[in-house]
C-alpha atoms as a PDB file:
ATOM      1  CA  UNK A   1       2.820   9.163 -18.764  1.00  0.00           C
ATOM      2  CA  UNK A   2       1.739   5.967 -17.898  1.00  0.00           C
ATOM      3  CA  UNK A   3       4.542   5.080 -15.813  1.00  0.00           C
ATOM      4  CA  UNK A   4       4.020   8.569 -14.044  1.00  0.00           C
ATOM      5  CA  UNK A   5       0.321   7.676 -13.105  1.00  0.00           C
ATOM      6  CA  UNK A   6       1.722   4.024 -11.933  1.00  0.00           C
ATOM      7  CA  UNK A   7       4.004   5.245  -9.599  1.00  0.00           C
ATOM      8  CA  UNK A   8       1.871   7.765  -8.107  1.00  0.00           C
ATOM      9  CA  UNK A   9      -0.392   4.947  -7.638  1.00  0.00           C
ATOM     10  CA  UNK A  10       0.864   4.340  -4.005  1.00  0.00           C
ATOM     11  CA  UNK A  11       0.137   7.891  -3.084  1.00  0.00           C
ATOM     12  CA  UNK A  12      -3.589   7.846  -4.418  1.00  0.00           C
ATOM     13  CA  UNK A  13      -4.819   4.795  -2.134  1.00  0.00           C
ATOM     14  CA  UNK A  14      -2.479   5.990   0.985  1.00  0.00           C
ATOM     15  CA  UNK A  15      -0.347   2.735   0.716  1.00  0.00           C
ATOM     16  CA  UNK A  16       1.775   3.730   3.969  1.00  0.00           C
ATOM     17  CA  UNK A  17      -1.594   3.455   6.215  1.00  0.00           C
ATOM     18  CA  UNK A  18      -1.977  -0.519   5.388  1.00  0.00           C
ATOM     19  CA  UNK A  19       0.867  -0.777   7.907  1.00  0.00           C
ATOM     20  CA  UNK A  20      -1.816   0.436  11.015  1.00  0.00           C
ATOM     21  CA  UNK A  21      -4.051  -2.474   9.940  1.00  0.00           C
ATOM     22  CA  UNK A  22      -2.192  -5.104   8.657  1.00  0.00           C
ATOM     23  CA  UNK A  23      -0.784  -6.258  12.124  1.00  0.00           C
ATOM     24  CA  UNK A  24      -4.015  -6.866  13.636  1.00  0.00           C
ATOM     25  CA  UNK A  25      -5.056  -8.571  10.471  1.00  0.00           C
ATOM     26  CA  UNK A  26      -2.258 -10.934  11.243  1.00  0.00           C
ATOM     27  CA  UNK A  27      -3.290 -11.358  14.390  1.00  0.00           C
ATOM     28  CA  UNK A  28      -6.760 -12.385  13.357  1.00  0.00           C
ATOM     29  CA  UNK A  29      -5.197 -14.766  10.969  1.00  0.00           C
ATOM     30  CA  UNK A  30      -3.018 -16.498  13.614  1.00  0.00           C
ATOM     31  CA  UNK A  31      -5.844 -16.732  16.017  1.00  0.00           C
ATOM     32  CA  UNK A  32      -7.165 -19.158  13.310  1.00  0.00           C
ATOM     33  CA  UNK A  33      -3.927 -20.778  12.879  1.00  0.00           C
ATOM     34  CA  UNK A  34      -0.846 -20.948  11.535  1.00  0.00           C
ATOM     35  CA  UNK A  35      -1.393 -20.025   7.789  1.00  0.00           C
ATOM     36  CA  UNK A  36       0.792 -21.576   4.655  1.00  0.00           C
ATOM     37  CA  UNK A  37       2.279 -19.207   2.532  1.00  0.00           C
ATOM     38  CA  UNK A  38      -0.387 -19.028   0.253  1.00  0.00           C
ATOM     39  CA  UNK A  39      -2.340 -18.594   2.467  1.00  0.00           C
ATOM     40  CA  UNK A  40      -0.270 -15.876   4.005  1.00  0.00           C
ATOM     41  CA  UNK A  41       0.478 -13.840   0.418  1.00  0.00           C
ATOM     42  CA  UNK A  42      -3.699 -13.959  -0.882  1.00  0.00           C
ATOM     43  CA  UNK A  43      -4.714 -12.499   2.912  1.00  0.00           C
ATOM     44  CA  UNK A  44      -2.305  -9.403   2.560  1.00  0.00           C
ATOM     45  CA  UNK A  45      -3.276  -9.150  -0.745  1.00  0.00           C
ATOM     46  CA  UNK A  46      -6.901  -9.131  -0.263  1.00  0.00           C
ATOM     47  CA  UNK A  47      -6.329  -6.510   2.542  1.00  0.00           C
ATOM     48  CA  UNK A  48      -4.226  -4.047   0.413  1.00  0.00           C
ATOM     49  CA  UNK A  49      -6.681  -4.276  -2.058  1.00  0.00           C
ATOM     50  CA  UNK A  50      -9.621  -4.295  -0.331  1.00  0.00           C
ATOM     51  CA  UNK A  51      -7.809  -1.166   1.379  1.00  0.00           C
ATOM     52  CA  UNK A  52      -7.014   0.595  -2.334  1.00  0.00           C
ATOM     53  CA  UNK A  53     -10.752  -0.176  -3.676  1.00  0.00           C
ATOM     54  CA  UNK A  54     -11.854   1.912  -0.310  1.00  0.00           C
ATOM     55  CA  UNK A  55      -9.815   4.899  -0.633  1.00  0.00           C
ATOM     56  CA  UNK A  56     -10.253   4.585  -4.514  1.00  0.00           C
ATOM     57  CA  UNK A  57     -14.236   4.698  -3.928  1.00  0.00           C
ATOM     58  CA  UNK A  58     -13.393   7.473  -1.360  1.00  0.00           C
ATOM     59  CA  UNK A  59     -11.342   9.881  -4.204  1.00  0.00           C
ATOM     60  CA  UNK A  60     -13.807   8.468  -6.932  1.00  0.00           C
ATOM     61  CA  UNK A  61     -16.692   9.846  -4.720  1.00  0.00           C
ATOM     62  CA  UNK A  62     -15.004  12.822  -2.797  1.00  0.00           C
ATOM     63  CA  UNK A  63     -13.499  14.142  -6.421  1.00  0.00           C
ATOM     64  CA  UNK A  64     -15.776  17.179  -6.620  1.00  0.00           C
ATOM     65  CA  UNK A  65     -14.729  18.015  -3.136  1.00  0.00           C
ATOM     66  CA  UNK A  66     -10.802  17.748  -3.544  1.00  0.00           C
ATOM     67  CA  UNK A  67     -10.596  20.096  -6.788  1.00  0.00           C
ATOM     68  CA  UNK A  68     -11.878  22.167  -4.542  1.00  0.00           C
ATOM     69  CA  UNK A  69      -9.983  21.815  -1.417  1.00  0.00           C
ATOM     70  CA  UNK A  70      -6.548  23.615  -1.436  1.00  0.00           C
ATOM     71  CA  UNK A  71      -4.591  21.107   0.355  1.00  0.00           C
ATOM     72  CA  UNK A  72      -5.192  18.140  -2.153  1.00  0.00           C
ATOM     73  CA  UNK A  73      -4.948  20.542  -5.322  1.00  0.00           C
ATOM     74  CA  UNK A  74      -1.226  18.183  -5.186  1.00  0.00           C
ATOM     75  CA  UNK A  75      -2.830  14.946  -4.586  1.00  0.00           C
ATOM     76  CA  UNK A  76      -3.611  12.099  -7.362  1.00  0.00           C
ATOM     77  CA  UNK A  77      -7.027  12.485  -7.473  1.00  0.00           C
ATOM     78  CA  UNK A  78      -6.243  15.887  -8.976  1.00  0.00           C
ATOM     79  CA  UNK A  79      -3.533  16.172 -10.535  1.00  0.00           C
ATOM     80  CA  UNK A  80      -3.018  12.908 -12.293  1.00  0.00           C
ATOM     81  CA  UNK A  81      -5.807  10.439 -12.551  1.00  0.00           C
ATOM     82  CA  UNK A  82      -9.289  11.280 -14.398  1.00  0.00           C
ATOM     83  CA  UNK A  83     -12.549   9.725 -12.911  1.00  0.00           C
ATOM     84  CA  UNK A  84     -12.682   7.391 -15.431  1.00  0.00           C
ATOM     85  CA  UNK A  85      -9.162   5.989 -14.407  1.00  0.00           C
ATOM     86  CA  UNK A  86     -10.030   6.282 -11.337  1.00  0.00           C
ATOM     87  CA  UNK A  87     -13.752   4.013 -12.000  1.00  0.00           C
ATOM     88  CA  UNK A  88     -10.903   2.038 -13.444  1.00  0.00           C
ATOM     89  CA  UNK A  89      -8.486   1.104 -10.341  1.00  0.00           C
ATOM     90  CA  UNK A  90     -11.718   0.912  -8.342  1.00  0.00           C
ATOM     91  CA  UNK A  91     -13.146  -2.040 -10.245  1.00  0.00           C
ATOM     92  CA  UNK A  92      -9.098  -3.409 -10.653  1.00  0.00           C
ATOM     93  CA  UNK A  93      -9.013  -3.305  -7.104  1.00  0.00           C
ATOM     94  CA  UNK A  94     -12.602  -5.018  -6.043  1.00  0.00           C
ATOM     95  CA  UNK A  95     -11.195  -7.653  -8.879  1.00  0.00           C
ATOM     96  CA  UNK A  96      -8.264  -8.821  -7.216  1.00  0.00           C
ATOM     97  CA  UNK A  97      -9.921  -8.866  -3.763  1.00  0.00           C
ATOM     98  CA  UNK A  98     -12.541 -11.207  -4.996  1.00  0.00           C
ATOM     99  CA  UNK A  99      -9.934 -13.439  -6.564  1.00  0.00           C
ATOM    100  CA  UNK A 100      -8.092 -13.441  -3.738  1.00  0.00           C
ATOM    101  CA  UNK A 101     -11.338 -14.130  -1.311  1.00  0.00           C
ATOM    102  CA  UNK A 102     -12.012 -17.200  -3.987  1.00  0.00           C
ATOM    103  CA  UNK A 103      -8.733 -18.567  -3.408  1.00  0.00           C
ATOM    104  CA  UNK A 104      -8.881 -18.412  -0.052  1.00  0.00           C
ATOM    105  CA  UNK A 105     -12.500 -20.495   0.733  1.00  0.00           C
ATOM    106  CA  UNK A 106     -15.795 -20.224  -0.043  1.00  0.00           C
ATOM    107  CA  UNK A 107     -16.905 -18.367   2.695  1.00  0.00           C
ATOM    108  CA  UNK A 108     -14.372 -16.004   2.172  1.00  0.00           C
ATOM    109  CA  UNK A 109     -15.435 -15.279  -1.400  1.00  0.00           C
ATOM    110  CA  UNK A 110     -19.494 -15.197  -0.229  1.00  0.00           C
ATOM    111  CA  UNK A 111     -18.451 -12.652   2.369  1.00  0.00           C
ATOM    112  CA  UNK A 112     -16.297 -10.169  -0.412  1.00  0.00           C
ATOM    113  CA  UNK A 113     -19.320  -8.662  -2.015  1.00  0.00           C
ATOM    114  CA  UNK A 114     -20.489  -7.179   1.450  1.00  0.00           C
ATOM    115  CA  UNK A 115     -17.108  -6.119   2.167  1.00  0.00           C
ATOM    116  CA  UNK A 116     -17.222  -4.266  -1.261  1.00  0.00           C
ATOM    117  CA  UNK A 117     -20.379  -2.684  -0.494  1.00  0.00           C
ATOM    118  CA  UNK A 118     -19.370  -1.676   3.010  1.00  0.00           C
ATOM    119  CA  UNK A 119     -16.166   0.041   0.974  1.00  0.00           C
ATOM    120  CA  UNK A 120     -18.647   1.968  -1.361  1.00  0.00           C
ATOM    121  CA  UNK A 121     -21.050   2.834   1.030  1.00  0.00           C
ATOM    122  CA  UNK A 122     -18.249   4.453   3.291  1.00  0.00           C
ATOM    123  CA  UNK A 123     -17.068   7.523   1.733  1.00  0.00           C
ATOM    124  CA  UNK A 124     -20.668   8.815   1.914  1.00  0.00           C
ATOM    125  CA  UNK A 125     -20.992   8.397   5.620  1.00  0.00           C
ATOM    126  CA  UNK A 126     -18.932  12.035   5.978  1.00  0.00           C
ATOM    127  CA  UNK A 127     -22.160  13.843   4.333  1.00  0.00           C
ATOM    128  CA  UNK A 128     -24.543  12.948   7.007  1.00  0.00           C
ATOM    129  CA  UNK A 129     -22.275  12.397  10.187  1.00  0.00           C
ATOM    130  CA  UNK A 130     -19.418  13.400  12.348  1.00  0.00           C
ATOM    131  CA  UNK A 131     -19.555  10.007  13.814  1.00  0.00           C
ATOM    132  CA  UNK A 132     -18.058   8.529  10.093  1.00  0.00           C
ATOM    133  CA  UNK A 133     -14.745   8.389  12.518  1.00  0.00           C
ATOM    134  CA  UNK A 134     -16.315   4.960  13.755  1.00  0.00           C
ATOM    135  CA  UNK A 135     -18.021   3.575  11.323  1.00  0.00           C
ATOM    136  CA  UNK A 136     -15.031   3.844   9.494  1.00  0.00           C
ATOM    137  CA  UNK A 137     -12.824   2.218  12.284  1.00  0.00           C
ATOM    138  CA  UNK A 138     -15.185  -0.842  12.111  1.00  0.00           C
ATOM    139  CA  UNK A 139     -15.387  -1.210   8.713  1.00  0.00           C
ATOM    140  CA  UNK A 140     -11.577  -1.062   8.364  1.00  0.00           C
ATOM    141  CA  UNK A 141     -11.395  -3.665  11.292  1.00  0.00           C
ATOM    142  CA  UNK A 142     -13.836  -6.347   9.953  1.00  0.00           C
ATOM    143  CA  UNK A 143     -10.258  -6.968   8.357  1.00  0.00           C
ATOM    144  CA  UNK A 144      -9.788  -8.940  11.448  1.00  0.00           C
ATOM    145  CA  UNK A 145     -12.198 -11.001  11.207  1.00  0.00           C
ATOM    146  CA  UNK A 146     -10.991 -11.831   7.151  1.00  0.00           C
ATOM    147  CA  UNK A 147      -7.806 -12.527   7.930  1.00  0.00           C
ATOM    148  CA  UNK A 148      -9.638 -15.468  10.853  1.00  0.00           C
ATOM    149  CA  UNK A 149     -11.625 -16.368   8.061  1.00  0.00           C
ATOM    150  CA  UNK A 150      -9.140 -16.737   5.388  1.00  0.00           C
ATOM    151  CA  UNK A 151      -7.281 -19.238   7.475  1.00  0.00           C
ATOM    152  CA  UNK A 152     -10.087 -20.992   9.376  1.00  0.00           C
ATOM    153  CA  UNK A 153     -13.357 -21.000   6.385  1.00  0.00           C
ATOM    154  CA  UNK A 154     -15.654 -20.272   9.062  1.00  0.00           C
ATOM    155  CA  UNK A 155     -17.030 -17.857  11.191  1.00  0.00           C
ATOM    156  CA  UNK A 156     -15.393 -16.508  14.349  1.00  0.00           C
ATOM    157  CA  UNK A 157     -17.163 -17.323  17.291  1.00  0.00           C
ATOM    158  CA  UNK A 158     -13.597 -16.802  19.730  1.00  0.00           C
ATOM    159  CA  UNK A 159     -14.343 -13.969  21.961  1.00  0.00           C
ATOM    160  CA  UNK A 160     -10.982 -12.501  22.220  1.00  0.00           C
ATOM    161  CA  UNK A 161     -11.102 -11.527  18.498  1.00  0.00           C
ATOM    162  CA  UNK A 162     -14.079  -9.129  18.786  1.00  0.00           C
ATOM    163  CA  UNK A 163     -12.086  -7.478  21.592  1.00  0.00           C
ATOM    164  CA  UNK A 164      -9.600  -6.752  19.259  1.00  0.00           C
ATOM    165  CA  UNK A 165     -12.196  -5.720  16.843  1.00  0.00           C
ATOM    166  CA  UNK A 166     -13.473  -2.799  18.883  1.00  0.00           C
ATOM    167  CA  UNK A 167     -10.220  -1.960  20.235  1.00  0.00           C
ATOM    168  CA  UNK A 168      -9.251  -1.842  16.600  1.00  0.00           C
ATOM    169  CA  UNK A 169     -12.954   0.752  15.372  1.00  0.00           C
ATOM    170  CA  UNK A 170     -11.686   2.818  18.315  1.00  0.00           C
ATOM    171  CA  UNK A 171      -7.884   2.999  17.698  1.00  0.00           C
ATOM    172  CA  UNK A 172      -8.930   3.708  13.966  1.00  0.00           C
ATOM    173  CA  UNK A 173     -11.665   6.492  14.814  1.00  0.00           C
ATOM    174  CA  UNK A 174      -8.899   8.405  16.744  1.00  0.00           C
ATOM    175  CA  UNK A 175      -6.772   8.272  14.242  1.00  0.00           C
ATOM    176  CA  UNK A 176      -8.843   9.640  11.545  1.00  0.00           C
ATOM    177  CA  UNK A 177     -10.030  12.673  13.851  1.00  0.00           C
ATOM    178  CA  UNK A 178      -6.229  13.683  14.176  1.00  0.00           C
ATOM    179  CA  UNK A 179      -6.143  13.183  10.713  1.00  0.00           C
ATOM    180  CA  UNK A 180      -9.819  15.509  10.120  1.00  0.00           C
ATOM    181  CA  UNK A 181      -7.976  18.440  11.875  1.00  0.00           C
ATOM    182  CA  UNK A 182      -5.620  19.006   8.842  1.00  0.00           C
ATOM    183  CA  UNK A 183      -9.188  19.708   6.470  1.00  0.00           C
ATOM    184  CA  UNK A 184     -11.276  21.119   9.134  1.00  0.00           C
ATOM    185  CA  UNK A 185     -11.850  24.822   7.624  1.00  0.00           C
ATOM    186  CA  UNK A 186     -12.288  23.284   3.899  1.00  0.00           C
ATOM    187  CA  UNK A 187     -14.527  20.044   5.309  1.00  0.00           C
ATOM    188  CA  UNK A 188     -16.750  23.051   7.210  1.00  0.00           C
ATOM    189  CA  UNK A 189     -17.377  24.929   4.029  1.00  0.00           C
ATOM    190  CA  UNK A 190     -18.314  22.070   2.145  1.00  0.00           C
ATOM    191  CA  UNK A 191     -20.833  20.460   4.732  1.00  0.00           C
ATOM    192  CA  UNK A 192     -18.851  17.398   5.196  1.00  0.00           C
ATOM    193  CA  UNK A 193     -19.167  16.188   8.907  1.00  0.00           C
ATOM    194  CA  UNK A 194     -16.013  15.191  10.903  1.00  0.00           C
ATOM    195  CA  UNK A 195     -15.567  16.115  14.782  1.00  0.00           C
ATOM    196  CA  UNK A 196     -13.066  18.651  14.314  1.00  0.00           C
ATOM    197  CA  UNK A 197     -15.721  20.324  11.448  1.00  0.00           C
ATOM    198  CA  UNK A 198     -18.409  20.146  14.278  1.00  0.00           C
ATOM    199  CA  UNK A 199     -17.054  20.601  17.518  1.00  0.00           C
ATOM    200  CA  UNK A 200     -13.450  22.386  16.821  1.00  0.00           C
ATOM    201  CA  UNK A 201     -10.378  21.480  17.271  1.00  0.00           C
ATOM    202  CA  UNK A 202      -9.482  20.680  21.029  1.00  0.00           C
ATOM    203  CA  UNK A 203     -13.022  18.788  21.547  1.00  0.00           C
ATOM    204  CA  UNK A 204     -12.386  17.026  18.841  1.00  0.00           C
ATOM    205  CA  UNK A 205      -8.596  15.956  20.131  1.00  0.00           C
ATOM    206  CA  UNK A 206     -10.254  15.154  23.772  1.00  0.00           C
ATOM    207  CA  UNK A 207     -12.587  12.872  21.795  1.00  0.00           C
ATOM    208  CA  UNK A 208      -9.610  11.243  20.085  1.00  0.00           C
ATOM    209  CA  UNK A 209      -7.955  11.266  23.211  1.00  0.00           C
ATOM    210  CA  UNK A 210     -10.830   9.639  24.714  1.00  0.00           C
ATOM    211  CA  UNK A 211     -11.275   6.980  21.557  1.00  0.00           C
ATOM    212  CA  UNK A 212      -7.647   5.941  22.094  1.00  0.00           C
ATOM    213  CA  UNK A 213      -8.035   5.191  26.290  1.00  0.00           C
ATOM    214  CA  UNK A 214     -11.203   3.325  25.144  1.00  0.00           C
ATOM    215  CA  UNK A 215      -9.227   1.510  22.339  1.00  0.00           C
ATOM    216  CA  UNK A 216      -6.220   0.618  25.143  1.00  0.00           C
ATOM    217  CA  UNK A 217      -8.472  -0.912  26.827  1.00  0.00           C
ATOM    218  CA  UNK A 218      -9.697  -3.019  24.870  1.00  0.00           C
ATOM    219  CA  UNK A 219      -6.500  -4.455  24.120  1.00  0.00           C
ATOM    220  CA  UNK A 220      -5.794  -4.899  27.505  1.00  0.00           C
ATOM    221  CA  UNK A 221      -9.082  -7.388  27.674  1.00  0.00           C
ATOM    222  CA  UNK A 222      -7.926  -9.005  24.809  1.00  0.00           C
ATOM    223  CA  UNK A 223      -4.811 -10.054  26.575  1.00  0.00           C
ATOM    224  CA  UNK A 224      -6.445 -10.930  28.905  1.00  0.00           C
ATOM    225  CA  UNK A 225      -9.107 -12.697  27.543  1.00  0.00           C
ATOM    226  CA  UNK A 226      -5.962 -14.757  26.004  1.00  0.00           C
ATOM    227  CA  UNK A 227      -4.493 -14.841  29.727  1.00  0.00           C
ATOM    228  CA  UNK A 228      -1.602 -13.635  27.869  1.00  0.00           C
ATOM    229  CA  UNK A 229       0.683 -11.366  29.881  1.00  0.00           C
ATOM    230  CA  UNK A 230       3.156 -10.340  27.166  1.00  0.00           C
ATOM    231  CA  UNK A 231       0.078  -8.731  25.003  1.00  0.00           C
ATOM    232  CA  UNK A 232      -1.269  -7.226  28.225  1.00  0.00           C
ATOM    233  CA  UNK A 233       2.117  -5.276  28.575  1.00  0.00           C
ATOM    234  CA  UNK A 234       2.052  -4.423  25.216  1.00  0.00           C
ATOM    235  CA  UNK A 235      -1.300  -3.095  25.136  1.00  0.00           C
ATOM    236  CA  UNK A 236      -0.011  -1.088  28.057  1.00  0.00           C
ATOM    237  CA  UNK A 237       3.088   0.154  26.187  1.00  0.00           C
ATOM    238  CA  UNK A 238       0.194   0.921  23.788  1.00  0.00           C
ATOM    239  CA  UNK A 239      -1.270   3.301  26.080  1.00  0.00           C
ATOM    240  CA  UNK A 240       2.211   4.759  26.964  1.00  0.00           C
ATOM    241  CA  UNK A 241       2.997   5.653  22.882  1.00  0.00           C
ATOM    242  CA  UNK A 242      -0.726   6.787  22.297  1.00  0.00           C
ATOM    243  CA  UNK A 243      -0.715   9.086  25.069  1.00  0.00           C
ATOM    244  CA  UNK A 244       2.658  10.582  24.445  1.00  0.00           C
ATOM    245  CA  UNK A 245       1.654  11.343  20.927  1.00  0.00           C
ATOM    246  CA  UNK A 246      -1.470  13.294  22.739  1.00  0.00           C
ATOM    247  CA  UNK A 247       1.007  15.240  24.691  1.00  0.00           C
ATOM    248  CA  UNK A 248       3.054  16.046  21.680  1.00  0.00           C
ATOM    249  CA  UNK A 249       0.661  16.841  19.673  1.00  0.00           C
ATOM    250  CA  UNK A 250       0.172  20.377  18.168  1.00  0.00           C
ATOM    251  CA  UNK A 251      -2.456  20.921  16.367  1.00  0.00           C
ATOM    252  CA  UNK A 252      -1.536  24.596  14.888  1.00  0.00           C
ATOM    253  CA  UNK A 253       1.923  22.211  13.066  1.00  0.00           C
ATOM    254  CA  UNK A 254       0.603  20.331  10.095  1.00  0.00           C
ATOM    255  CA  UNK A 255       3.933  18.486   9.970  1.00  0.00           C
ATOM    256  CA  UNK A 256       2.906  17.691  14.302  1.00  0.00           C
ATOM    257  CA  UNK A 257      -0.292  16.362  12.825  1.00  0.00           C
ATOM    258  CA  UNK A 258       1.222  14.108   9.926  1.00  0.00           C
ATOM    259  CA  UNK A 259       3.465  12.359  12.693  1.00  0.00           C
ATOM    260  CA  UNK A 260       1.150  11.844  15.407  1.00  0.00           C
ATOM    261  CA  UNK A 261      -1.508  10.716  12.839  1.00  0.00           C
ATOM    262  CA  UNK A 262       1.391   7.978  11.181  1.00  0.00           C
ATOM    263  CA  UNK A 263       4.620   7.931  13.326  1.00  0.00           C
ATOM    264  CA  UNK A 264       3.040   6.685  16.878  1.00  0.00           C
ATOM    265  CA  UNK A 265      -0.176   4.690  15.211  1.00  0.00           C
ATOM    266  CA  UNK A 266       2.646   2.392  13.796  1.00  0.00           C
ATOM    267  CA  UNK A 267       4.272   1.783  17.139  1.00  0.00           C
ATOM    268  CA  UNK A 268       1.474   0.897  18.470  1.00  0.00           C
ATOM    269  CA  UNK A 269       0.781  -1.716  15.651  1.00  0.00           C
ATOM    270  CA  UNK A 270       4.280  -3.282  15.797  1.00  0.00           C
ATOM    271  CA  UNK A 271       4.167  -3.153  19.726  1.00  0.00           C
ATOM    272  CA  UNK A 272       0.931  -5.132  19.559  1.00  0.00           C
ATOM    273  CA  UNK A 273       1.520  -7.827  16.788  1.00  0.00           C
ATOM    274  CA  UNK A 274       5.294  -8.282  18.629  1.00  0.00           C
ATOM    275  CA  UNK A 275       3.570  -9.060  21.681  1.00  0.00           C
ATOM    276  CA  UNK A 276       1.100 -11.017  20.543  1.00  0.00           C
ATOM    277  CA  UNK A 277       3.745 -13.507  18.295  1.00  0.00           C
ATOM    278  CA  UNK A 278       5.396 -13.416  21.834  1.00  0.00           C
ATOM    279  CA  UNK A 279       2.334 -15.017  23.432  1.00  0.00           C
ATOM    280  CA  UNK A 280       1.877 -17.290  20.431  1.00  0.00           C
ATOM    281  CA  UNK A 281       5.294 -18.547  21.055  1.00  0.00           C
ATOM    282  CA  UNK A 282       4.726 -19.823  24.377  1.00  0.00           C
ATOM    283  CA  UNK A 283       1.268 -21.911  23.297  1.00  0.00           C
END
């Protein structure tokens, strides 16, 4: 049984979406500079886990809503894990972030309790707004500026990172509205705010659609904020992938949903981080 609930452990904190974040986490961390290996392991580790203690606190906090909601009557929070198991991998998770923060620097570690309160704070933002797509996106993002910190023990005060910050909140907030349409009926009964609950479906898509021109661009600044013409391309091969998954999209196929929402937000990630350690090359 125990082996069971470890395995489905993966599935419960949505380990697969780490891989939309963790590139531009890298890229924060090698605006800093180049990091040892160390140095390397504790900042993915403090991002997965600062990534499972957010999704944790989201099922630990959302639990009366999925027993209730058809399409996760399969999913861990259900089926498998009690709350108190779940209050359980919560606090495991917020452990091992802090350890990792500690290990890191100081300021790292003095920063980790906000980040934990940001992650606890966030799964309540859905009750009182649609616009949870963004606050989410930033929150996610201030990765960014921990994997800079991680590395550096200070601050960031380098512009081009908080270009890549917003680009990130944006890129993010699109995302998770593609990802809203799959729960829009259930997330309408229950009073839980999201665009596609409060404006339908193809607003909602012309909003994401939107989110992801505004998130392009961005990325285009930050290129060129690094006068960097490899990471300018990519961001524009960036646009190219984000609006072909727009024009693929159909929002009446579930399956259309799960690969827009996962398939192309990955491309874009590895297109990005591939032309940014091109540009890092050439310093």
């Amino acid at each position: 049984m125990a082996g069971a609930k470890i395995i489905q452990l993966p599935e419960l904190i949505k380990l697969e979406y780490s891989l939309f974040v963790l590139p531009f986490v890298y890229i924060g961390m090698l605006l800093a500079g180049i990091p040892t290996l160390f140095q390397f392991i504790l900042i993915t580790v403090a991002l997965l886990c600062a990534r499972g203690a957010a999704f944790s606190a989201n099922r630990l906090f959302g639990w009366r809503y999925d027993i209730r909601n058809p399409k996760k009557k399969e999913s861990p929070s259900v089926k498998t894990y009690s709350r108190i198991e779940m209050a359980v991998i919560l606090v495991a998770f917020m452990s091992i972030f802090m350890a990792s923060a500690y290990m890191l620097n100081a300021l790292a570690f003095a920063l980790s309790p906000l980040v934990i309160l940001l992650a606890l704070i966030e799964p309540h933002m859905k009750r009182y707004t649609e616009h949870r797509h963004l606050s989410m996106g930033l929150i996610i993002g201030l990765g960014i500026l921990g994997g800079y910190i991680g590395i550096a023990g200070r601050f960031p005060f380098v512009l081009p990172i908080y270009a890549l910050l917003a680009g990130y909140t944006f890129f993010s907030a699109a995302n998770d509205i593609i990802y809203a349409v799959n729960h829009m009926e259930f997330d309408k009964s229950a009073g839980l705010k999201t665009y596609p609950a409060e404006y339908g479906v193809k607003k909602a898509l012309n909003a994401s659609r939107f989110f992801h021109i505004i998130a392009a661009a961005f990325f285009v600044v930050f290129g060129i904020l690094l006068n960097s013409i490899a990471v300018v391309a990519g961001a524009v091969v960036a646009f190219a992938i984000l609006m072909m998954e727009h024009r693929k999209l159909d929002y009446r196929d579930e399956n259309s949903l799960k690969i827009s929402f996962f398939n192309y937000n990955v491309a874009v990630s590895a297109v990005l981080i591939l032309s940014f350690a091109l540009f890092a090359l050439q310093v």
